[in-house]
C-alpha atoms as a PDB file:
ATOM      1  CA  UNK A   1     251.891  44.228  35.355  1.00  0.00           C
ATOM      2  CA  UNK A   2     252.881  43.087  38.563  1.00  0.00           C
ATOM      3  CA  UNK A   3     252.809  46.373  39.733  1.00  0.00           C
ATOM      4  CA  UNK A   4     249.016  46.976  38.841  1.00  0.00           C
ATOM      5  CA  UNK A   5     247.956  43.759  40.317  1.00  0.00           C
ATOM      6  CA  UNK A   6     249.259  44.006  43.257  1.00  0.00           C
ATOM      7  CA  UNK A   7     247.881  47.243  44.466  1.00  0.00           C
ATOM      8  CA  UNK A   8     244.613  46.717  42.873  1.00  0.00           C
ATOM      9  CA  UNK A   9     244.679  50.025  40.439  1.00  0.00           C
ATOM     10  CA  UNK A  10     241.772  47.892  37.900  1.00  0.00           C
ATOM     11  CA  UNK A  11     239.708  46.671  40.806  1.00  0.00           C
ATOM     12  CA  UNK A  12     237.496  49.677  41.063  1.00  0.00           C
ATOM     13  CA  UNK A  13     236.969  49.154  37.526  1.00  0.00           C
ATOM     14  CA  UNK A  14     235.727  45.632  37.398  1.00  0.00           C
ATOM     15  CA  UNK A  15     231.872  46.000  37.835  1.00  0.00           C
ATOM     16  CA  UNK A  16     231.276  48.803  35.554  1.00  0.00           C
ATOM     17  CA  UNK A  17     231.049  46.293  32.584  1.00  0.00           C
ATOM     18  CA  UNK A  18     233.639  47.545  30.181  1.00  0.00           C
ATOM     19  CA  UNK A  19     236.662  46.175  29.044  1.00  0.00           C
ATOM     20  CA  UNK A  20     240.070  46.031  31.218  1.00  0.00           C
ATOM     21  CA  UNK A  21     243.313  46.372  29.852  1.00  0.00           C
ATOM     22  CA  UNK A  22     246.350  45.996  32.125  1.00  0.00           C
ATOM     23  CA  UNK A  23     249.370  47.672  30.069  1.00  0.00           C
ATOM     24  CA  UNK A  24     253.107  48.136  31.737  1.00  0.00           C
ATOM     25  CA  UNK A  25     255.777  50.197  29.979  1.00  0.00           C
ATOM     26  CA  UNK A  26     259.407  49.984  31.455  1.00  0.00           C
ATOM     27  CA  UNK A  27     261.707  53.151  30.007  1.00  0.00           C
ATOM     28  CA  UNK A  28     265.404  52.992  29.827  1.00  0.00           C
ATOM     29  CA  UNK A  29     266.817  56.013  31.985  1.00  0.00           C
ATOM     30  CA  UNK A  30     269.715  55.209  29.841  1.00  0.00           C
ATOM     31  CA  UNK A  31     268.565  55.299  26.335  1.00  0.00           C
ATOM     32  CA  UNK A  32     265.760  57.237  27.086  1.00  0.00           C
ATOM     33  CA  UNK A  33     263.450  55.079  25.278  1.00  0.00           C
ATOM     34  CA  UNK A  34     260.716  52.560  25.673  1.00  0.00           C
ATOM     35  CA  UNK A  35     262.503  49.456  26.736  1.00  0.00           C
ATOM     36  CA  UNK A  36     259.762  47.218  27.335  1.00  0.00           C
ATOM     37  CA  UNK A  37     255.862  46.815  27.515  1.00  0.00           C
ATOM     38  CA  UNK A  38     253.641  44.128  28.024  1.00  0.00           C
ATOM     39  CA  UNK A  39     249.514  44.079  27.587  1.00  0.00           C
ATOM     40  CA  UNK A  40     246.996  42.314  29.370  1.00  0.00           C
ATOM     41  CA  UNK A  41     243.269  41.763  29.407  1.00  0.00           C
ATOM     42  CA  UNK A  42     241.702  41.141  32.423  1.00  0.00           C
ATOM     43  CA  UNK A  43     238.072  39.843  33.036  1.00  0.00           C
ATOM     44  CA  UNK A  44     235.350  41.921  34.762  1.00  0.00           C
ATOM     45  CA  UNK A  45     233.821  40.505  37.435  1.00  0.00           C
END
């Protein structure tokens, strides 16, 4: 989530009025699987 805040991906988004949802997913190169994820709403401006 980092990630997407940083560089702003959602911003462009923020003053259309609808709902924002920030969502990371980290895959294991070694199990080849979904390691991780994380969710986050964020408000529009």
């Amino acid at each position: 989530l980092d990630q997407l805040k940083s560089r702003g991906y959602a911003d462009k988004y923020r003053n259309t009025g609808r709902k924002i949802i920030l969502a990371g997913v980290n895959f294991s190169s070694e199990k080849r699987e979904v390691d991780e994820f994380s969710v986050e709403a964020v408000q529009s401006a």
